[in-house]
C-alpha atoms as a PDB file:
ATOM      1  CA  UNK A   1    -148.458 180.537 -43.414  1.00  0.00           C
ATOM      2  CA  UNK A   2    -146.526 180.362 -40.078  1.00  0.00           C
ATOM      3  CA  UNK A   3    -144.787 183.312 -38.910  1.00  0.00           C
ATOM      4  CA  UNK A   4    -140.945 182.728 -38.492  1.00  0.00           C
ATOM      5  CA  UNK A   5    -139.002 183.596 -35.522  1.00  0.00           C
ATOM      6  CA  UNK A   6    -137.364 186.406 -34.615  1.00  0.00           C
ATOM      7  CA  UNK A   7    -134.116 186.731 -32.753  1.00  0.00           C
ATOM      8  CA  UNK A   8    -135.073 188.967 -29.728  1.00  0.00           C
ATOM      9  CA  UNK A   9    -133.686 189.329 -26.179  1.00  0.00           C
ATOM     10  CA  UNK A  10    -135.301 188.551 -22.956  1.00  0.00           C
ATOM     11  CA  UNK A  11    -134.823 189.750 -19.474  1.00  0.00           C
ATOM     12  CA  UNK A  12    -133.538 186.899 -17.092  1.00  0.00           C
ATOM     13  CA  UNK A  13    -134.855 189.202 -14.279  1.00  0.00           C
ATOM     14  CA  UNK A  14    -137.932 191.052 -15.670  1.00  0.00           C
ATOM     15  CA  UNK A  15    -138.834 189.009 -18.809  1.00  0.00           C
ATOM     16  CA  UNK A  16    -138.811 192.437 -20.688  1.00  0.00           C
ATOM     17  CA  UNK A  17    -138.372 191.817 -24.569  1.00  0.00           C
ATOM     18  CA  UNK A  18    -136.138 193.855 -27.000  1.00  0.00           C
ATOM     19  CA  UNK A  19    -134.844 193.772 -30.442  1.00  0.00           C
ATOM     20  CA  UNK A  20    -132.401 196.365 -30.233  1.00  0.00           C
ATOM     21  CA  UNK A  21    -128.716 194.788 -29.181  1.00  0.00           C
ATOM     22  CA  UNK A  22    -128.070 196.092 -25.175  1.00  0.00           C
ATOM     23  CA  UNK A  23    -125.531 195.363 -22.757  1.00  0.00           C
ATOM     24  CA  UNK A  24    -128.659 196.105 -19.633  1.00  0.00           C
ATOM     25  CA  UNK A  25    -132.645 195.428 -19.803  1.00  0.00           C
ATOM     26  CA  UNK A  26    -134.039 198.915 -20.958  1.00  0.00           C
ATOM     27  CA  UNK A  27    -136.821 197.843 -18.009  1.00  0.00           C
ATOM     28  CA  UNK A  28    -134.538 196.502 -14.932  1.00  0.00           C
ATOM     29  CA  UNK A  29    -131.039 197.343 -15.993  1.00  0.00           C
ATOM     30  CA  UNK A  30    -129.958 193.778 -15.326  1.00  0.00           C
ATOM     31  CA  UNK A  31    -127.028 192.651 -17.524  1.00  0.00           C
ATOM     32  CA  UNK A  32    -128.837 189.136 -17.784  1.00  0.00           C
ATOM     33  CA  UNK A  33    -130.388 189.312 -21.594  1.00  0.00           C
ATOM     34  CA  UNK A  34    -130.634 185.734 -23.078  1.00  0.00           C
ATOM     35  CA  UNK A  35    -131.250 185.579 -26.765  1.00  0.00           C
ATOM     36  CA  UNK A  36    -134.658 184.325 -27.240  1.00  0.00           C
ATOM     37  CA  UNK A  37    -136.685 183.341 -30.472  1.00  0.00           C
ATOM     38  CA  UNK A  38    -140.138 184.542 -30.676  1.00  0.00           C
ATOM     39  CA  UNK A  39    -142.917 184.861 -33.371  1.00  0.00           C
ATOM     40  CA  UNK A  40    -142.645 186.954 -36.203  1.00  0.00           C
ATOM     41  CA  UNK A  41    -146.550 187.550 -35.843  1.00  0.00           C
ATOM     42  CA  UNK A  42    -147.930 191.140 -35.578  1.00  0.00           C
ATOM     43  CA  UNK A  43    -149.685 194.040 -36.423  1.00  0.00           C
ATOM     44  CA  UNK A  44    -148.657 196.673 -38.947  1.00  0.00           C
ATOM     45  CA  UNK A  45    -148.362 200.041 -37.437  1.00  0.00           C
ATOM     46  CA  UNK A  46    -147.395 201.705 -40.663  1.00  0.00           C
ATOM     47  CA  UNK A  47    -145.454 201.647 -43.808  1.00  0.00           C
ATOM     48  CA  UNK A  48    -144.450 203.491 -46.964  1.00  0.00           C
ATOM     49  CA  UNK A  49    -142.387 203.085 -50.355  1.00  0.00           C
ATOM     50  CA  UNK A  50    -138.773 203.919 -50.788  1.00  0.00           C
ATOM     51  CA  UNK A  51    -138.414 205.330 -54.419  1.00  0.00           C
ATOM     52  CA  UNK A  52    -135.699 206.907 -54.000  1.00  0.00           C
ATOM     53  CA  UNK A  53    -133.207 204.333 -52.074  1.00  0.00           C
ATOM     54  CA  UNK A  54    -129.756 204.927 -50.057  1.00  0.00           C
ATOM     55  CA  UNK A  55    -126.772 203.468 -52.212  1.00  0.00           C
ATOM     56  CA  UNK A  56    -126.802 200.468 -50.451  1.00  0.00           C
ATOM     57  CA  UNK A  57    -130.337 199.743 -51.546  1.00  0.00           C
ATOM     58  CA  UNK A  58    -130.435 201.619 -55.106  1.00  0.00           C
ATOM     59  CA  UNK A  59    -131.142 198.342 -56.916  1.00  0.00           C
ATOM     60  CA  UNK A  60    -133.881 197.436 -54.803  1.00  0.00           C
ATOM     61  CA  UNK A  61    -136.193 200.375 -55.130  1.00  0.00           C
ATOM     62  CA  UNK A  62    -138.578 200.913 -55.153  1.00  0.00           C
ATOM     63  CA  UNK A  63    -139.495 198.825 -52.041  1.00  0.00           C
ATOM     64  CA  UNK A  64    -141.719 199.043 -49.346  1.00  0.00           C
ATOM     65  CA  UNK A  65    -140.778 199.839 -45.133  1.00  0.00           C
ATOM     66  CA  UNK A  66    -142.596 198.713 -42.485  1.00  0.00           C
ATOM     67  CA  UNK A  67    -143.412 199.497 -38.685  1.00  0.00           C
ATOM     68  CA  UNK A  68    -144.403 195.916 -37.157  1.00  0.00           C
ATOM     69  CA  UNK A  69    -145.781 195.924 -33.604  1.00  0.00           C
ATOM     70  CA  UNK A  70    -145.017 192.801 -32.675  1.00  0.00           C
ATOM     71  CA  UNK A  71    -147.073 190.188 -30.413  1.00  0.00           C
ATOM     72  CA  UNK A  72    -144.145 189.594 -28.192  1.00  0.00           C
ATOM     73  CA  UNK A  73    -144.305 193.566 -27.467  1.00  0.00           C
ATOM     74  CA  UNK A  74    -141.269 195.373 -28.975  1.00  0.00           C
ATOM     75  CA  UNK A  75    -141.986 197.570 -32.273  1.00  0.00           C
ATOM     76  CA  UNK A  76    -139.508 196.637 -35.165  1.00  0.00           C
ATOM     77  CA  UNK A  77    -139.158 197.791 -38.964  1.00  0.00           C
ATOM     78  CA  UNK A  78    -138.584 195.860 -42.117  1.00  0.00           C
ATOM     79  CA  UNK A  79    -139.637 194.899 -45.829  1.00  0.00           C
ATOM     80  CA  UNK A  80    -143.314 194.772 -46.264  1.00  0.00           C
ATOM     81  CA  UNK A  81    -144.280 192.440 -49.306  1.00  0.00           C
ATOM     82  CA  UNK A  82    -147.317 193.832 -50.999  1.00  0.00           C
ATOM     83  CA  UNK A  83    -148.876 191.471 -53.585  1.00  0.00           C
ATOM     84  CA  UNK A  84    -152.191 192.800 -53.891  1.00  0.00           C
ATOM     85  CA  UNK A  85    -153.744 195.905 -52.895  1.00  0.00           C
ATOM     86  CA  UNK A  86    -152.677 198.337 -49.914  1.00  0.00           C
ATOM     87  CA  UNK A  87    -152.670 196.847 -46.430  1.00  0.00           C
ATOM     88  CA  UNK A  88    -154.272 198.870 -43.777  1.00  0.00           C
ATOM     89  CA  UNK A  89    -152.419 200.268 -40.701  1.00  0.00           C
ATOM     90  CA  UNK A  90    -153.431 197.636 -38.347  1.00  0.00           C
ATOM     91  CA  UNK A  91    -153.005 194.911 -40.711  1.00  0.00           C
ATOM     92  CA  UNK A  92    -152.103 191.555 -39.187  1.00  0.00           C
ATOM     93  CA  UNK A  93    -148.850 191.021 -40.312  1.00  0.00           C
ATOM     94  CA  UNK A  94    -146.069 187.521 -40.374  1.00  0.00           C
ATOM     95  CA  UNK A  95    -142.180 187.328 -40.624  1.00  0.00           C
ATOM     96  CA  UNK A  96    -141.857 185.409 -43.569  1.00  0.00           C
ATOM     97  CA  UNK A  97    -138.189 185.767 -44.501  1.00  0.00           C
ATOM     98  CA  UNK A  98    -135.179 186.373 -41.846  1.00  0.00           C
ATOM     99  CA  UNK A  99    -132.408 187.982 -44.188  1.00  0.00           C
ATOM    100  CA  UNK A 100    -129.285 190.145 -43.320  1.00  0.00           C
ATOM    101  CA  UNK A 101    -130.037 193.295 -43.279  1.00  0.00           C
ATOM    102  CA  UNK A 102    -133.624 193.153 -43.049  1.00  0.00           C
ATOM    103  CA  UNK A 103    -136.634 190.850 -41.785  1.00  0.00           C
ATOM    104  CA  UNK A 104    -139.655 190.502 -44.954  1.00  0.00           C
ATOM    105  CA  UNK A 105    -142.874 190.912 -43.962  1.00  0.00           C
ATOM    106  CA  UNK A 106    -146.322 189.737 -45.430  1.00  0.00           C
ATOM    107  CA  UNK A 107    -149.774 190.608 -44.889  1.00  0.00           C
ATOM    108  CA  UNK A 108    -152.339 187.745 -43.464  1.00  0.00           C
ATOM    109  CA  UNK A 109    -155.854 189.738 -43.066  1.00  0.00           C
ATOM    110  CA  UNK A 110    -156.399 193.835 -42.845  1.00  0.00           C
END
């Protein structure tokens, strides 16, 4: 399955990629970020299960977290679908599903 793409932003001046929202590059401090959509492809750097959820989530537990370090370089967290058995920590790993407030993620290979 193809990854999806993720909503990231991209240095004008350095080409340094970030998922968190900034008003300056974390690498230059130039003010010129331009939303950019990259693939959702990636390697798990670790998860775990929520059993006991915030409100917001209580009908969703439990549910499982992950740490994605992405291909395009910044590290983001999301859902982790697990279908099968336990993925590895170093999993390859695809953006399947880009919903507010969270981006799903599915194991390809361990």
């Amino acid at each position: 399955m193809n990854a999806a793409k993720v909503s990231m932003l991209r240095c004008a001046d350095c080409a340094k990629v970030d998922s968190v929202g900034r008003v300056v590059c974390s690498g230059c401090l130039s003010s010129r970020l331009e939303a950019s959509e990259l693939s959702g492809e990636g390697r798990l750097a670790a998860w775990t299960t929520i059993r006991r959820a915030p409100t917001r989530f209580h009908d969703d537990a439990p549910y499982d977290i992950a740490v994605v370090d992405l291909d395009a370089g910044p590290r983001v967290t999301g859902r982790l679908s697990l279908d099968g058995s336990p993925p590895t920590v170093g999993a390859r790993v695809n953006a399947v599903k880009l919903d507010a407030p969270y981006t799903l993620f599915e194991v390809i290979s361990s």
